[in-house]
C-alpha atoms as a PDB file:
ATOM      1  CA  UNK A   1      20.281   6.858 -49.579  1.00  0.00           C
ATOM      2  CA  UNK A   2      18.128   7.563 -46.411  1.00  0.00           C
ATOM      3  CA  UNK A   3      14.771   7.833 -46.374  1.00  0.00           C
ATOM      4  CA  UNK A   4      13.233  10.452 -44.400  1.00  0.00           C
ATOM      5  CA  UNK A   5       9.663  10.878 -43.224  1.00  0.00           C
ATOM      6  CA  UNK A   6       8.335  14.419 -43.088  1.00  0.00           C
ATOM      7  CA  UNK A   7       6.425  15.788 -39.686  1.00  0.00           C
ATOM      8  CA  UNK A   8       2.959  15.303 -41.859  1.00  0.00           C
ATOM      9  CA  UNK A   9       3.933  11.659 -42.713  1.00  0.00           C
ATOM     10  CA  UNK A  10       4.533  10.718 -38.839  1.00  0.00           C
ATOM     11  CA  UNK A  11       2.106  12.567 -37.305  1.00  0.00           C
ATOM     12  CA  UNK A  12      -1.060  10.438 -40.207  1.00  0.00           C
ATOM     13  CA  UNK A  13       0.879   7.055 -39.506  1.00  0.00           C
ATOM     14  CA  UNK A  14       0.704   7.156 -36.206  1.00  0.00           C
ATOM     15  CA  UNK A  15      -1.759   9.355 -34.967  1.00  0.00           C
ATOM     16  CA  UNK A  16      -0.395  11.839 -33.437  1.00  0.00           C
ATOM     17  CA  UNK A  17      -0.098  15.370 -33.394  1.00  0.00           C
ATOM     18  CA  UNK A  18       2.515  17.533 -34.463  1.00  0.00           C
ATOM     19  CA  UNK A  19       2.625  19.391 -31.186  1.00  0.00           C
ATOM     20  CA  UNK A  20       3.323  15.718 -29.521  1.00  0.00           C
ATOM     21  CA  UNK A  21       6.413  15.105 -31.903  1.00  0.00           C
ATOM     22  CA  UNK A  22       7.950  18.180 -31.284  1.00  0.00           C
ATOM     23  CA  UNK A  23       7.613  17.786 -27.751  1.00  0.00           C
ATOM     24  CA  UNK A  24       9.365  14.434 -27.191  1.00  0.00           C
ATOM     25  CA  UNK A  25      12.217  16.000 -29.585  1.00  0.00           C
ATOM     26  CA  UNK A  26      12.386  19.245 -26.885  1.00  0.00           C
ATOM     27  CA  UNK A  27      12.178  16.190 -24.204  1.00  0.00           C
ATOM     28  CA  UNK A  28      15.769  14.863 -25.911  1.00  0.00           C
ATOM     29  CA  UNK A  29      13.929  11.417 -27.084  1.00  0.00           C
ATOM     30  CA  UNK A  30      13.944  12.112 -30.893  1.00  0.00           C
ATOM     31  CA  UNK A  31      16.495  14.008 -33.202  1.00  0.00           C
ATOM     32  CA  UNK A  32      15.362  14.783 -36.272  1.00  0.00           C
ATOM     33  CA  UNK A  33      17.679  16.549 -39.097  1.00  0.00           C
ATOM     34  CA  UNK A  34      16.906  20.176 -39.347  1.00  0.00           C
ATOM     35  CA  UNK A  35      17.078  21.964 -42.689  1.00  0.00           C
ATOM     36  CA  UNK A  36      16.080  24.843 -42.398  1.00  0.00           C
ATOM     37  CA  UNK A  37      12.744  24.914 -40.442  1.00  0.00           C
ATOM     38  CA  UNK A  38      11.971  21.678 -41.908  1.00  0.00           C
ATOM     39  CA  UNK A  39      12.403  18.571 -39.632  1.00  0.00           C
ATOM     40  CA  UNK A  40      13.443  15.533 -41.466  1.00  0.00           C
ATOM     41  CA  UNK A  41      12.657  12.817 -39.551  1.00  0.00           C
ATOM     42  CA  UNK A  42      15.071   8.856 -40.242  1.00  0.00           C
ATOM     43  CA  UNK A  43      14.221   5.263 -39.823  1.00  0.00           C
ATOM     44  CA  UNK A  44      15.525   5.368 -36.767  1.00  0.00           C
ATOM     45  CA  UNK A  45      13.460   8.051 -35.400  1.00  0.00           C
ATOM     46  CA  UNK A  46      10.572   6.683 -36.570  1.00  0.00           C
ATOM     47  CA  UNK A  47      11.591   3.826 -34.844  1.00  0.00           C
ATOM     48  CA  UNK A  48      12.227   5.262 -31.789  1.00  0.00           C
ATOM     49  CA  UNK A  49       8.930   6.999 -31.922  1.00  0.00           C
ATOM     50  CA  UNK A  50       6.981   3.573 -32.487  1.00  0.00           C
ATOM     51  CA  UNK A  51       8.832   2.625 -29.214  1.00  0.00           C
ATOM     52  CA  UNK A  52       7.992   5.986 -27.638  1.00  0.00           C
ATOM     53  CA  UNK A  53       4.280   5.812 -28.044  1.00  0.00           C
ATOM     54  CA  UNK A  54       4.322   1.938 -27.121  1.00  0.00           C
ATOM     55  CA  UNK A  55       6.215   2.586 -23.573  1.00  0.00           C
ATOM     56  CA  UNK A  56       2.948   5.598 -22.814  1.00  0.00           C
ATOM     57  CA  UNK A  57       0.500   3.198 -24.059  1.00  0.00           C
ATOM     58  CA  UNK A  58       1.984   0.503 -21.325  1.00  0.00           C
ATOM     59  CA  UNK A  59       2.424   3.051 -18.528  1.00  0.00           C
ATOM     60  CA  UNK A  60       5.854   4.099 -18.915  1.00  0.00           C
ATOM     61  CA  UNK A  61       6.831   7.709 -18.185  1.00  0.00           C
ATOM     62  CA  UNK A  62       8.667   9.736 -20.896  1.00  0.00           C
ATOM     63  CA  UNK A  63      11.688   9.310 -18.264  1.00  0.00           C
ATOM     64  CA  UNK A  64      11.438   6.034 -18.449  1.00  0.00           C
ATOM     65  CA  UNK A  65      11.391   6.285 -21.992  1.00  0.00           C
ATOM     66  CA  UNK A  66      14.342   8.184 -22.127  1.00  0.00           C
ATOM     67  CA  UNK A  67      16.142   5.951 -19.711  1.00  0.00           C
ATOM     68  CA  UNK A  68      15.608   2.985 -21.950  1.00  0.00           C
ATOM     69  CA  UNK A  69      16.883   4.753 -24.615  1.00  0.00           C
ATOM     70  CA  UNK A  70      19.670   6.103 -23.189  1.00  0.00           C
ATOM     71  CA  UNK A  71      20.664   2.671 -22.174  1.00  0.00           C
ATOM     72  CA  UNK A  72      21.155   1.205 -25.058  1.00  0.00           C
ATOM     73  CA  UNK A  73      23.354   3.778 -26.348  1.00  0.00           C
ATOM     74  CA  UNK A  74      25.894   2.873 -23.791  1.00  0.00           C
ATOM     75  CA  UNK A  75      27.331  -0.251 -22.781  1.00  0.00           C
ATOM     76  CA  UNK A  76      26.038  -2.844 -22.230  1.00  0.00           C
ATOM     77  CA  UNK A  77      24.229  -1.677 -25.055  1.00  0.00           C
ATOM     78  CA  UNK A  78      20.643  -3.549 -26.912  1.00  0.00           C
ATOM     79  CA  UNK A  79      21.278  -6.478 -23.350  1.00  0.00           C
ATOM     80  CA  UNK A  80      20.925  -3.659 -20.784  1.00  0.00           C
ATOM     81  CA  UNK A  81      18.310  -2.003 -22.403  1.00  0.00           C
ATOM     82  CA  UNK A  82      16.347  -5.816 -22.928  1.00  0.00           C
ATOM     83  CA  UNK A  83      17.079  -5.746 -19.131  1.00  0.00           C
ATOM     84  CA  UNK A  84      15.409  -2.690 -18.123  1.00  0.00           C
ATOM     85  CA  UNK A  85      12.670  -3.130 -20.624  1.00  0.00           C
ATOM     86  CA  UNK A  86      12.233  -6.432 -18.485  1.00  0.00           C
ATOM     87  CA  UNK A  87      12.141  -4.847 -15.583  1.00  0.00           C
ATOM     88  CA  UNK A  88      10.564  -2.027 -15.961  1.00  0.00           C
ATOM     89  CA  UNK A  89       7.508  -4.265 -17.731  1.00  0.00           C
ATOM     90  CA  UNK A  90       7.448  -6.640 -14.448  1.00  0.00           C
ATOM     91  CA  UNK A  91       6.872  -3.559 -12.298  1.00  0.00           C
ATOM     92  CA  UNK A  92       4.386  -2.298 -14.429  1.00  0.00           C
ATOM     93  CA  UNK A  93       2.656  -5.304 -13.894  1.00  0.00           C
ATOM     94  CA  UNK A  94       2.687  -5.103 -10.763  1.00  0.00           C
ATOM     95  CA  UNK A  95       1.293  -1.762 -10.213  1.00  0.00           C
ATOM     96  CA  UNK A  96      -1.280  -3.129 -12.746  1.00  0.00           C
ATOM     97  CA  UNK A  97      -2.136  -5.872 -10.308  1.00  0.00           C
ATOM     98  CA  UNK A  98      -2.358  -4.199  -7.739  1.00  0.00           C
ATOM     99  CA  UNK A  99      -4.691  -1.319  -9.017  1.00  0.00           C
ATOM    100  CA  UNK A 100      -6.734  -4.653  -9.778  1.00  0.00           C
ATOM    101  CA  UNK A 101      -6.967  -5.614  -6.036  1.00  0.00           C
ATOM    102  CA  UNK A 102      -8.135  -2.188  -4.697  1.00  0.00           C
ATOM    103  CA  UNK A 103     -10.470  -1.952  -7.338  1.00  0.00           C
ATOM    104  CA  UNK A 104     -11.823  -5.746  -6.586  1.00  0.00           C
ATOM    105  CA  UNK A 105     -11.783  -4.537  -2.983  1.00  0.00           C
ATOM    106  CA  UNK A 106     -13.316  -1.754  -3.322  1.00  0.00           C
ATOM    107  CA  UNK A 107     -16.301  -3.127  -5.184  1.00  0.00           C
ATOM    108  CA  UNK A 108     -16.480  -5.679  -2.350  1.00  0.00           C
ATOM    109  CA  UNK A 109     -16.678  -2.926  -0.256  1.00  0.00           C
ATOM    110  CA  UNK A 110     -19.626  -0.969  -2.252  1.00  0.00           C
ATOM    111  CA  UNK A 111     -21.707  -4.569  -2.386  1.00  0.00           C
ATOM    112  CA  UNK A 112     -21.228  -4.350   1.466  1.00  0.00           C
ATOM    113  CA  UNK A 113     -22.555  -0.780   1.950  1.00  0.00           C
ATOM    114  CA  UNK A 114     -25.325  -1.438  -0.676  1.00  0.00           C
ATOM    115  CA  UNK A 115     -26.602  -4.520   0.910  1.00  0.00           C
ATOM    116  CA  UNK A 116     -26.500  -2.403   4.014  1.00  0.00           C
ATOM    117  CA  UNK A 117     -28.698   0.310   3.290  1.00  0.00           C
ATOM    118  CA  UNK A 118     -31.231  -1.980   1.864  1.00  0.00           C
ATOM    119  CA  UNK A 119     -31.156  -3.967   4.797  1.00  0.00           C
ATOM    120  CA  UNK A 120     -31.634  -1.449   6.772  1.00  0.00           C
ATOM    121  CA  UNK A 121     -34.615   0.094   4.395  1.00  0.00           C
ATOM    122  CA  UNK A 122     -36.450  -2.950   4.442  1.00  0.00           C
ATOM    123  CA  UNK A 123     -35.595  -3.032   8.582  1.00  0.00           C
ATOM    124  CA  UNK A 124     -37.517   0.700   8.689  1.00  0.00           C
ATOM    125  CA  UNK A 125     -40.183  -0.700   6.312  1.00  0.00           C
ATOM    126  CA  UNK A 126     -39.141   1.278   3.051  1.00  0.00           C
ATOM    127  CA  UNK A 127     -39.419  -0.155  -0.131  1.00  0.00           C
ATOM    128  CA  UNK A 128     -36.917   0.154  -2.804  1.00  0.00           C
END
């Protein structure tokens, strides 16, 4: 017999709200059972929502997401999506990287203009 996890139940474990769920389930990337107005979410969309939350926490856009998931619904199945998992993570890292250098530069850059003005203070004969 299935288990199934009630809106309440997902939205405590995982810290969410409710609003959130029902939003990637309007988005297409979650399906739960409807009885009534009741949602009854399965293991596998709690899975899939584990997965959801972990591809926003690492950047990923929810069309990404759905990408990903789409992907390994068709062939070449679980391998392409491992693929594009791959690369989507090496791009991420990337941008990550690179946000790194222009922030590292840019800090450079406010040392310069700091050591600047207070050269040029102590050139005028103000004190800091």
């Amino acid at each position: 017999m299935d288990k199934y996890y009630s809106i309440t139940e997902l939205t405590r474990e995982f810290g969410v709200s409710t609003r959130t769920l029902r939003f990637y389930e309007d988005e297409g990337l979650i399906h739960p059972e409807r009885r009534g107005r009741t949602r009854l979410y399965r293991q596998a969309d709690r899975h899939l929502l584990q997965e959801i939350l972990r591809g926003r926490r690492i950047g990923l856009t929810l069309a990404e997401i759905g990408e990903i998931i789409q992907v390994y619904k068709e062939p070449p199945g679980e391998v392409g999506q491992l693929n594009l998992v791959l690369k989507r993570v090496g791009e991420k890292r990337e941008e990550l990287r690179q946000k790194r250098k222009d922030i590292e530069d840019t800090l450079a850059e406010l040392d310069n203009v700091e050591e600047a003005c207070l050269t040029r203070l102590a050139e005028i004969g103000v004190g800091t």
